[in-house]
Protein backbone atom coordinates (compact mmCIF):
# COMPACT_ATOMS: atom_id res chain seq x y z
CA UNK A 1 2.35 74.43 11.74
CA UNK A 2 5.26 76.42 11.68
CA UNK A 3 8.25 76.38 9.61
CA UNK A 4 11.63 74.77 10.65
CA UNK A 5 14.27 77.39 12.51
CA UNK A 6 17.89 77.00 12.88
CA UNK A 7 17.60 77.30 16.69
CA UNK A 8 16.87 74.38 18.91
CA UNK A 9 15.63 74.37 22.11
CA UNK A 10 18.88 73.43 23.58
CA UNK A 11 20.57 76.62 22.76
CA UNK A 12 22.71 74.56 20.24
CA UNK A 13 23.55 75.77 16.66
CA UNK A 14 22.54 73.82 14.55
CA UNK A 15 21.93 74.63 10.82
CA UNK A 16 20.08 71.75 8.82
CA UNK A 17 20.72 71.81 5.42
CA UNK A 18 18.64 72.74 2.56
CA UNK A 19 17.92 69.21 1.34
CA UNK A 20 16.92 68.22 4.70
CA UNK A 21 14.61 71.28 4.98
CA UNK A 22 12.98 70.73 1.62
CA UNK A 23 12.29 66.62 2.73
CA UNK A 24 11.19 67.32 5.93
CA UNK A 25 8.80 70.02 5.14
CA UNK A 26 7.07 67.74 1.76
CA UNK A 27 6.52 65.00 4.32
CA UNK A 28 5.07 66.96 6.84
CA UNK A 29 2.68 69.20 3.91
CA UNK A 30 1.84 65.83 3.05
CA UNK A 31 0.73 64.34 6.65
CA UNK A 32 -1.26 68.04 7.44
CA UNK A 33 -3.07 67.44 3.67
CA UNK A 34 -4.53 64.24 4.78
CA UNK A 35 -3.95 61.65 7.16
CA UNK A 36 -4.46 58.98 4.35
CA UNK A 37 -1.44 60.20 2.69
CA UNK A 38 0.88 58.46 5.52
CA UNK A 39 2.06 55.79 2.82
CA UNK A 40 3.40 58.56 0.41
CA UNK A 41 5.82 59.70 3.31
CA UNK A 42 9.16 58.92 1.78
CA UNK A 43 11.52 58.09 5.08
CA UNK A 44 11.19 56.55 8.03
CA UNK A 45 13.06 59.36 9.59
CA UNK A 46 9.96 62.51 8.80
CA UNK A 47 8.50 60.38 10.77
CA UNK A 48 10.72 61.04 13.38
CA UNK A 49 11.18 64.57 12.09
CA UNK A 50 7.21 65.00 12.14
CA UNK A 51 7.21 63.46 16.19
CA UNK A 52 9.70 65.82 17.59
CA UNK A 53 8.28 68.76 16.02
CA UNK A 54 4.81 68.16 17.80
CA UNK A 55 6.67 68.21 21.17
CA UNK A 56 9.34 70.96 20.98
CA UNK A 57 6.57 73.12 19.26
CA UNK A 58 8.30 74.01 15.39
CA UNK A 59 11.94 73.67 16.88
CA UNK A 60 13.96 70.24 14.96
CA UNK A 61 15.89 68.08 17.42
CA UNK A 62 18.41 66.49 15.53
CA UNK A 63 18.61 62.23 17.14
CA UNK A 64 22.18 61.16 16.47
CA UNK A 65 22.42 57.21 16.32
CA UNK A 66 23.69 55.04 19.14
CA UNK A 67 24.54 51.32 18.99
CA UNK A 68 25.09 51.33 22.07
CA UNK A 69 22.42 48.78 22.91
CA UNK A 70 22.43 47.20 19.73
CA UNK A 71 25.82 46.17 20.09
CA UNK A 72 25.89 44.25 23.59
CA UNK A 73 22.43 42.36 21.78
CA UNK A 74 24.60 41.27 18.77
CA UNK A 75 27.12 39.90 21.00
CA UNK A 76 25.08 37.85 23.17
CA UNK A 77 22.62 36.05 20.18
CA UNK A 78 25.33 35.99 17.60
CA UNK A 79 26.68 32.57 18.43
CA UNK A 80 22.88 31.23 18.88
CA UNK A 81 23.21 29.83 15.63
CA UNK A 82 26.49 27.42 14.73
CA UNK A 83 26.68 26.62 11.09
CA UNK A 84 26.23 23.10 10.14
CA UNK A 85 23.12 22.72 12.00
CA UNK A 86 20.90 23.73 9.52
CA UNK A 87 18.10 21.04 11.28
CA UNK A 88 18.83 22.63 15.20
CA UNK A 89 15.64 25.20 14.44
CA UNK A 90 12.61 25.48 11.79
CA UNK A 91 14.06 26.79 8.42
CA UNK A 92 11.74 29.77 8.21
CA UNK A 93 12.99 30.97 12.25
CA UNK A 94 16.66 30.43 11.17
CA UNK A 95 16.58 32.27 8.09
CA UNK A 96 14.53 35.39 9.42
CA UNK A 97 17.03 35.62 12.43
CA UNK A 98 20.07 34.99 10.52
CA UNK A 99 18.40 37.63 8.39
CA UNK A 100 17.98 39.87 11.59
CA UNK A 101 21.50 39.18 12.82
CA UNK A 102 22.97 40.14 9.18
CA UNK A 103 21.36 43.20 9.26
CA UNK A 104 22.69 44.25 12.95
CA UNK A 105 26.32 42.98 11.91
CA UNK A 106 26.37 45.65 8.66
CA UNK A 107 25.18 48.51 10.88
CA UNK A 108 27.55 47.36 13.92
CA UNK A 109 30.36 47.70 10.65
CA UNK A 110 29.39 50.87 9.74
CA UNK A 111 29.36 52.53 13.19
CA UNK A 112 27.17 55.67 14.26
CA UNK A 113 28.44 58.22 11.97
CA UNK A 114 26.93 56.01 9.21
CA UNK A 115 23.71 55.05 10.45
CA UNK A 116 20.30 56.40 11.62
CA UNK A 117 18.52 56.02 14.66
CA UNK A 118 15.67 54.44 12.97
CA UNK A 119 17.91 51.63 11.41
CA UNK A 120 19.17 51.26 14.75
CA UNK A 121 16.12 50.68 16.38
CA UNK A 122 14.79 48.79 13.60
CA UNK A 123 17.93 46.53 13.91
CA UNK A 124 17.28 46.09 17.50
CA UNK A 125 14.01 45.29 17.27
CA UNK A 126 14.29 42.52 14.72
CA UNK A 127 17.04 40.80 16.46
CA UNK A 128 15.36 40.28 19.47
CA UNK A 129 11.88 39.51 17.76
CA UNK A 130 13.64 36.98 15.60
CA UNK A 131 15.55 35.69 18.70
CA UNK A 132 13.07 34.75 20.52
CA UNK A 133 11.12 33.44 17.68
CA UNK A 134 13.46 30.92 16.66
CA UNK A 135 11.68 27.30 16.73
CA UNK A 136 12.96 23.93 18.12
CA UNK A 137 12.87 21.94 14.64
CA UNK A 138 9.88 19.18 15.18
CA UNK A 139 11.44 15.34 15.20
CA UNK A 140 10.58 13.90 11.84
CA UNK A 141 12.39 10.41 12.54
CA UNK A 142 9.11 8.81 13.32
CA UNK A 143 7.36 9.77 10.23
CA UNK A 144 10.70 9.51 7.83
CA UNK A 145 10.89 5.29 9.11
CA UNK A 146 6.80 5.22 7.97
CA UNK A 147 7.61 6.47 4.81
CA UNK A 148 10.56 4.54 4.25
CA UNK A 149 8.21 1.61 4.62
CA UNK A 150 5.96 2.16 2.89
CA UNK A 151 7.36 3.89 -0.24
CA UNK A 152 8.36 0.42 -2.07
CA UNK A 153 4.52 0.03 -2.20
CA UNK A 154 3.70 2.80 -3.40
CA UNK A 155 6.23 3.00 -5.64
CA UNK A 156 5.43 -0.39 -7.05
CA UNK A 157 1.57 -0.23 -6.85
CA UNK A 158 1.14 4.01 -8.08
CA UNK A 159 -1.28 6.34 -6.71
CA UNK A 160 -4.08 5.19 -8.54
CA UNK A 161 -6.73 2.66 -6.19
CA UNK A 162 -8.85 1.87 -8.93
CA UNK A 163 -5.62 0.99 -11.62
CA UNK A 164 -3.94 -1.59 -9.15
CA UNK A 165 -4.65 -4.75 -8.74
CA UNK A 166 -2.41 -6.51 -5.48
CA UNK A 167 -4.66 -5.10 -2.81
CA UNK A 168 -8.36 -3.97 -2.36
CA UNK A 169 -9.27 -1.19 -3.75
CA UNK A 170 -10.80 0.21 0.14
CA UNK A 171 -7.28 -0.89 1.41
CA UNK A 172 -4.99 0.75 -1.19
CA UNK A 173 -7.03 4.02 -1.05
CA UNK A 174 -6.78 4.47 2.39
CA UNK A 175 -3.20 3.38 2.32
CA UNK A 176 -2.67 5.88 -0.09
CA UNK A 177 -4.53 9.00 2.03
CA UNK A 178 -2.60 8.37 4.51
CA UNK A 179 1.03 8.21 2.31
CA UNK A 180 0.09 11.55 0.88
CA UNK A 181 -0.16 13.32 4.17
CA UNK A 182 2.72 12.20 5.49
CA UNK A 183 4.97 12.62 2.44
CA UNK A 184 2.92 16.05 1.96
CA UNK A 185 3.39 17.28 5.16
CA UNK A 186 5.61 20.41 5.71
CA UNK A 187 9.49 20.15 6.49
CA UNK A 188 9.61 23.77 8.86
CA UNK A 189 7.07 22.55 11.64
CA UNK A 190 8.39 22.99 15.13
CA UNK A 191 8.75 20.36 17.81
CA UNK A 192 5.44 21.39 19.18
CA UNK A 193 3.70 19.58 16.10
CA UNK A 194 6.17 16.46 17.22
CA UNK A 195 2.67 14.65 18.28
CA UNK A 196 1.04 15.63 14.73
CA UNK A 197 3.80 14.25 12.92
CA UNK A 198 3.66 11.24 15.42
CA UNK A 199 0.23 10.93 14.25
CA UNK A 200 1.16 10.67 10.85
CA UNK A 201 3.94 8.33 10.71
CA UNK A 202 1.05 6.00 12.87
CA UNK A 203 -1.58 6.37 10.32
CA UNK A 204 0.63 5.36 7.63
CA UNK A 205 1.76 2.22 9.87
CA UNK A 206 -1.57 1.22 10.61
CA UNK A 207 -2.88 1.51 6.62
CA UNK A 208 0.36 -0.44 5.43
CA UNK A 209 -0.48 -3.31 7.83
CA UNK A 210 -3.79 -3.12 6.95
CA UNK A 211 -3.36 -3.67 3.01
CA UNK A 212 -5.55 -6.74 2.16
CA UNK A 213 -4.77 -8.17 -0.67
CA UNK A 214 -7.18 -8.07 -3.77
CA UNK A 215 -9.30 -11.45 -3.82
CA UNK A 216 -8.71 -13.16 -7.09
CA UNK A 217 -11.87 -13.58 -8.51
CA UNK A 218 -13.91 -17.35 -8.08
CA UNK A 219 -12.77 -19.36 -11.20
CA UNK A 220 -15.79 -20.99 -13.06
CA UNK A 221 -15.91 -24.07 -15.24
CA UNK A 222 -18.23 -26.46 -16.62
CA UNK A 223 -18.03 -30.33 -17.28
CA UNK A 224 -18.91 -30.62 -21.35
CA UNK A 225 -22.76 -33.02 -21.22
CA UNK A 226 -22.01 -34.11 -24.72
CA UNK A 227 -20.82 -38.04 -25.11
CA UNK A 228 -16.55 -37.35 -25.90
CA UNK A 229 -15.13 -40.64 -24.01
CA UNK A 230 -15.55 -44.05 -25.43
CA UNK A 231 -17.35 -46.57 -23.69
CA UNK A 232 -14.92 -50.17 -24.72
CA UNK A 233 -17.53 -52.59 -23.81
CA UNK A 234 -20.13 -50.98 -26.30
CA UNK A 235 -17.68 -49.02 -28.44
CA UNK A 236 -19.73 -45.65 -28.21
CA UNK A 237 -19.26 -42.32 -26.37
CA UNK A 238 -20.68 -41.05 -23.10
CA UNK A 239 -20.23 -37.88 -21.22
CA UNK A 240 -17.97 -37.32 -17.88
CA UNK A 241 -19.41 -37.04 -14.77
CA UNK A 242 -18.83 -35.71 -11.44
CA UNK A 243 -19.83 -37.79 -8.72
CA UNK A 244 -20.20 -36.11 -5.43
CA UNK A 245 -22.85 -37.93 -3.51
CA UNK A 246 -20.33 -40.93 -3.35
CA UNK A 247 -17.49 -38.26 -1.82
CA UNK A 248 -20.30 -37.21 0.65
CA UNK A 249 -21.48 -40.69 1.53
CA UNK A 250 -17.87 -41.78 2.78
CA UNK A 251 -18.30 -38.73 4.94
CA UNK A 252 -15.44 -37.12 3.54
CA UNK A 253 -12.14 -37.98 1.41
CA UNK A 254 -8.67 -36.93 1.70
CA UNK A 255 -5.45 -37.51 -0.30
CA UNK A 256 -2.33 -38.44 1.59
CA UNK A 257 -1.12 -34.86 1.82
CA UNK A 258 -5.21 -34.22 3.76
CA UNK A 259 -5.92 -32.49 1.05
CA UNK A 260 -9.94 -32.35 0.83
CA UNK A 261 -11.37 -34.21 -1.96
CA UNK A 262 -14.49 -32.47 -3.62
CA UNK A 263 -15.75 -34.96 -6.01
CA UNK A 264 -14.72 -38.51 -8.28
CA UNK A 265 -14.36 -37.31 -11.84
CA UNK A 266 -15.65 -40.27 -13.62
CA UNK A 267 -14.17 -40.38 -17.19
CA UNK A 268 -14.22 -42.99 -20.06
CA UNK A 269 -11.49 -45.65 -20.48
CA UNK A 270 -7.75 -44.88 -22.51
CA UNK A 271 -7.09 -41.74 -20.92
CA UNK A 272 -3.36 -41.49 -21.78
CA UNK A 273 -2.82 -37.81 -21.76
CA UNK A 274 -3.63 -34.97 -19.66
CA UNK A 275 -5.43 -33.44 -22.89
CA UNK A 276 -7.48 -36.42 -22.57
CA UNK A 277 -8.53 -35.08 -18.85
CA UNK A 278 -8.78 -31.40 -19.85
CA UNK A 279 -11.44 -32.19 -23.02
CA UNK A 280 -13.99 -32.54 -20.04
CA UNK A 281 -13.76 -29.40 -18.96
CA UNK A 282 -15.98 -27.05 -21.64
CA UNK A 283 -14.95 -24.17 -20.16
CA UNK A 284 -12.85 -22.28 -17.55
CA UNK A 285 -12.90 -18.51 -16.16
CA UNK A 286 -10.80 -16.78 -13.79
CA UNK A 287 -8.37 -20.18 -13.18
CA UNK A 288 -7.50 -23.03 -15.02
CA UNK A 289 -6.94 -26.94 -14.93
CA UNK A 290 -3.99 -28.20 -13.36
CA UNK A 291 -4.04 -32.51 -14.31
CA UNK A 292 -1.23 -34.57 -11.60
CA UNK A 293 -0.92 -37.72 -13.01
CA UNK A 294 -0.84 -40.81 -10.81
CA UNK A 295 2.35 -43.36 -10.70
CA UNK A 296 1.11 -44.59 -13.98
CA UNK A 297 -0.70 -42.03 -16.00
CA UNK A 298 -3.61 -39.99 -16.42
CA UNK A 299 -6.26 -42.47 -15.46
CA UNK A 300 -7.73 -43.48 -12.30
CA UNK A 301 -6.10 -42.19 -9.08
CA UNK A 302 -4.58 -39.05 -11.03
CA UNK A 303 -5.92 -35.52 -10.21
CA UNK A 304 -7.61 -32.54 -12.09
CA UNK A 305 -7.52 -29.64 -9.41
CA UNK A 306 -9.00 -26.22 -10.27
CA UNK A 307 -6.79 -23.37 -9.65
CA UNK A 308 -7.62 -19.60 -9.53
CA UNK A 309 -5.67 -16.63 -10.68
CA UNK A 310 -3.59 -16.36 -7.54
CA UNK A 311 -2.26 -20.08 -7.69
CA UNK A 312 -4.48 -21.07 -5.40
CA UNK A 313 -6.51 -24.85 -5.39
CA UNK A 314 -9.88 -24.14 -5.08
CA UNK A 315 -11.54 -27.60 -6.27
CA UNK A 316 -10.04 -30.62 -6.30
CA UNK A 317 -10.95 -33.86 -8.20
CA UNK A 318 -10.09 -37.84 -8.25
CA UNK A 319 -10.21 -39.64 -11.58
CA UNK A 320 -11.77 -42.65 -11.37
CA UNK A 321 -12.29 -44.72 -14.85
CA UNK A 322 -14.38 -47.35 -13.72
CA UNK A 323 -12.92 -50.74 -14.03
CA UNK A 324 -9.41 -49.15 -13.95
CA UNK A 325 -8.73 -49.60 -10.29
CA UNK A 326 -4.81 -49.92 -11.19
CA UNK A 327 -5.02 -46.23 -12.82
CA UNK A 328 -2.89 -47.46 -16.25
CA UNK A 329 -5.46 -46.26 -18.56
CA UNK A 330 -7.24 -49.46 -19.50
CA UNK A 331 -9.11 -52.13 -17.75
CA UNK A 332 -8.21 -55.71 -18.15
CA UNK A 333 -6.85 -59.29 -15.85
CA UNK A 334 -4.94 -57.45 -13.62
CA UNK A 335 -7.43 -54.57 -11.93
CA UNK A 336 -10.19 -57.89 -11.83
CA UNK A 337 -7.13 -59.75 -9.58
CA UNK A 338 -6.81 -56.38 -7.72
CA UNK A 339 -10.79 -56.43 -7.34
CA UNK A 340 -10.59 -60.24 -5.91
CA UNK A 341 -7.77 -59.66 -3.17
CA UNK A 342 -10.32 -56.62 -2.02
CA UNK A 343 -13.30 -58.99 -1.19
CA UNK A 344 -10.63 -61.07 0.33
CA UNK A 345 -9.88 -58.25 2.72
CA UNK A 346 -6.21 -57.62 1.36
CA UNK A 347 -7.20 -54.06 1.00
CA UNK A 348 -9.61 -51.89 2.34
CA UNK A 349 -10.41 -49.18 -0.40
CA UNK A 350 -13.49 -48.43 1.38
CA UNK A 351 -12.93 -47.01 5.31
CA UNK A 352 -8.99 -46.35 4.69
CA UNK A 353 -8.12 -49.05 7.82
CA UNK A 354 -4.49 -48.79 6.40
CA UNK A 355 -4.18 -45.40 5.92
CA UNK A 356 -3.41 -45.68 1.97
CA UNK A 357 -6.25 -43.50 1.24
CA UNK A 358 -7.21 -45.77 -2.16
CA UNK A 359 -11.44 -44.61 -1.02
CA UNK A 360 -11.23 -43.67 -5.11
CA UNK A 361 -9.92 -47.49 -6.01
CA UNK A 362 -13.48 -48.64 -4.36
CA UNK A 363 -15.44 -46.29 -7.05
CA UNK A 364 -12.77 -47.66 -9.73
CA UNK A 365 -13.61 -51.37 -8.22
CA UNK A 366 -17.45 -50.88 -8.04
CA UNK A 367 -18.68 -52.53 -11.43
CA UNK A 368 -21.62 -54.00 -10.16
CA UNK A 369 -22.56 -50.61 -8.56
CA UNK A 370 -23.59 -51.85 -5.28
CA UNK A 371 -21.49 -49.51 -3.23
CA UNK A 372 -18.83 -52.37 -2.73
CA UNK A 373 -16.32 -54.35 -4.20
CA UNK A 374 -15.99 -58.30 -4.13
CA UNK A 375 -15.96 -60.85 -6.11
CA UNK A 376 -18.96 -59.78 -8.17
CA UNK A 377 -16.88 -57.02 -9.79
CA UNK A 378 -13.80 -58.99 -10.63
CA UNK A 379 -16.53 -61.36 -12.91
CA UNK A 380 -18.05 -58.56 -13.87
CA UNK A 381 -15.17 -56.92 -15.53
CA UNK A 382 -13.37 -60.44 -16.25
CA UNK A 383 -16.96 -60.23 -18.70
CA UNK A 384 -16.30 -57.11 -20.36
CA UNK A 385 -12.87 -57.57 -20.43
CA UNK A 386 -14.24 -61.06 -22.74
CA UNK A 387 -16.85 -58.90 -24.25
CA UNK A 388 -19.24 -60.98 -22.85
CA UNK A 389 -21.04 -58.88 -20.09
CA UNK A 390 -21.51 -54.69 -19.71
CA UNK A 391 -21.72 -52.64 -17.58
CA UNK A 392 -22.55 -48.67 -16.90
CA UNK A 393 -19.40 -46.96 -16.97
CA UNK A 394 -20.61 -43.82 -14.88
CA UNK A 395 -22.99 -45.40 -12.28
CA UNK A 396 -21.89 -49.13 -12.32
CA UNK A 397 -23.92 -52.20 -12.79
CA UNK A 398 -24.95 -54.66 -15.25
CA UNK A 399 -25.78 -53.61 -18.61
């Protein structure tokens, strides 16, 4: 290739000086050397240098800079942008235009004398790329009321399934995996990913309503076998007992408030104390006892419910102390003159005709154990009372 002249092919003088000789003529020794070299070329403008010489054949045509165009582009997509609406487009859009726009505004400044065609074009070419790149910010309102939401859970719960313990671990996990994509989700997405986000915000719903709360686990107990209560009539010990089969053969029994009734407790007589209803129980997991006395005390008619770790009555039980139909803790005159007005029809402890639900008086009235109360019972306990008769303080009957 040959060396730069002073002439043009314009007839024009022009006289480049030294320092733009020397530049010029490295960049283009180091294009001609190897077209690999390209990225040691100093300037964007040997590039230019390096074009014009392959089409005016060794002359230089020196490009003076015009903002012509630049300017009339400034103009028109300057106000695109008013500040104080930093959430009108995407974050990444706004900043490269504003970026673009900044750059245009400092060459505009400078005017042509002090600026090169290629930072012109450059200029241009970035304003209107970023122009027409700048993105409708997507609607996040959606997804910000899910989170909202849901955060107090998470914040009071953690991000840890396994660890918590007020919902199911399957619930809280999924919960979870679908908080963490919509609080992870990027902040510069453009209204076309309005139905993604959409998406999001109803995943999150959907999991939130869909929390099921952990199941406390089935509380466990056992009724102690060995002989704790005393027996008056013989003055010796005997075990508790729970009677079902008597619950089952009135069909079923309710208290007042229709709460089911799962079994009689059968306990000794002189139960004073709800300590004296809780020594029956030998042990209890996952719940506890909960012992209601009746209008007067802890003996027949009172309850012993069992309760599970959420509050929750899971069993519940009638006291009955067998002879003790008046539930004071001790058997004597009055419960046999309670018996008597029974077989007399005054009451009906057995079928609940007057709606008193008193089904666990009949057990309490049942001495004989003959599934009934009369007259029979009232001398039956008028005998014990006397210590002059027995009978079995669990099953009923004459000892």
């Amino acid at each position: 290739m040959a060396p730069f002249t002073d002439e043009d092919i314009y007839g024009k003088n022009y006289e480049p000086s030294q320092e733009e000789i020397d530049a010029r003529a490295a960049s283009i020794a180091a294009y001609e050397e190897e077209i690999a070299n390209l990225g040691v070329i100093g300037s964007i403008e040997s590039l230019y240098a390096i074009h014009m010489i392959e089409l005016t054949g060794s002359r230089l045509i020196e490009l003076p800079a015009n903002l012509s165009k630049l300017v009339p582009l400034y103009n028109e997509y300057s106000g695109e942008i008013v500040p104080g609406t930093e959430g009108q487009y995407t974050e990444s859009s706004r900043e490269a235009y504003l970026n673009a726009e900044a750059f245009a505004k400092s060459l505009i400044d400078a005017g042509d004398a002090n600026v090169t065609p290629s930072m012109v074009n450059t200029a241009t070419t970035e304003l209107v790329y970023a122009w027409k790149r700048l993105e409708v910010c997507a609607d996040y309102s959606k997804l910000d009321q899910a989170i909202t939401a849901a955060a107090p859970i998470f914040n009071a719960n953690g991000d840890d399934a396994e660890a918590q313990s007020a919902y199911t671990v399957e619930s809280y996990q999924a919960f979870l995996d679908a908080y963490n994509a919509a609080t992870g989700v990027s902040r510069d997405l453009g209204a076309s990913d309005n139905e993604y986000l959409n998406s999001l915000a109803t995943s999150l719903d959907d999991a939130r309503v869909k929390l099921a709360p952990a199941t406390a686990a089935e509380p466990t107990f056992e009724i102690v076998t060995d002989e704790i209560y005393p027996n008056p009539t013989w003055d010796m010990f005997y075990a508790p007992y729970l009677d079902e089969d008597t619950v089952a053969s009135f069909g079923s029994v309710e208290l007042i408030d229709g709460t089911n009734v799962d079994a009689f407790l059968i306990l000794g007589n002189n139960i004073g104390s709800d300590a004296d209803v809780l020594q029956a129980f030998g042990s209890v997991e996952n719940g506890e006892i909960i012992v209601t006395p009746n209008e007067n005390g802890y003996s027949t008619g009172a309850l012993a419910q069992v309760v599970d770790g959420s509050g929750e009555v899971v069993k519940t039980f009638v006291i009955v102390a067998r002879g003790d139909v008046t539930g004071e803790g001790a058997f004597d005159d009055v419960d046999a003159a309670e018996m008597d007005i029974h077989g007399n029809f005054g009451y009906d402890w057995f079928w609940n005709s007057y709606g008193t639900y008193d089904q666990y008086k009949a057990v309490a009235g049942d001495t004989t154990g003959d599934a009934n109360v009369d007259s029979s019972d009232g001398e039956l306990l008028g005998l014990a009372v006397n210590y002059q008769g027995y009978y079995d303080m669990i099953y009923g009957g004459e000892m």
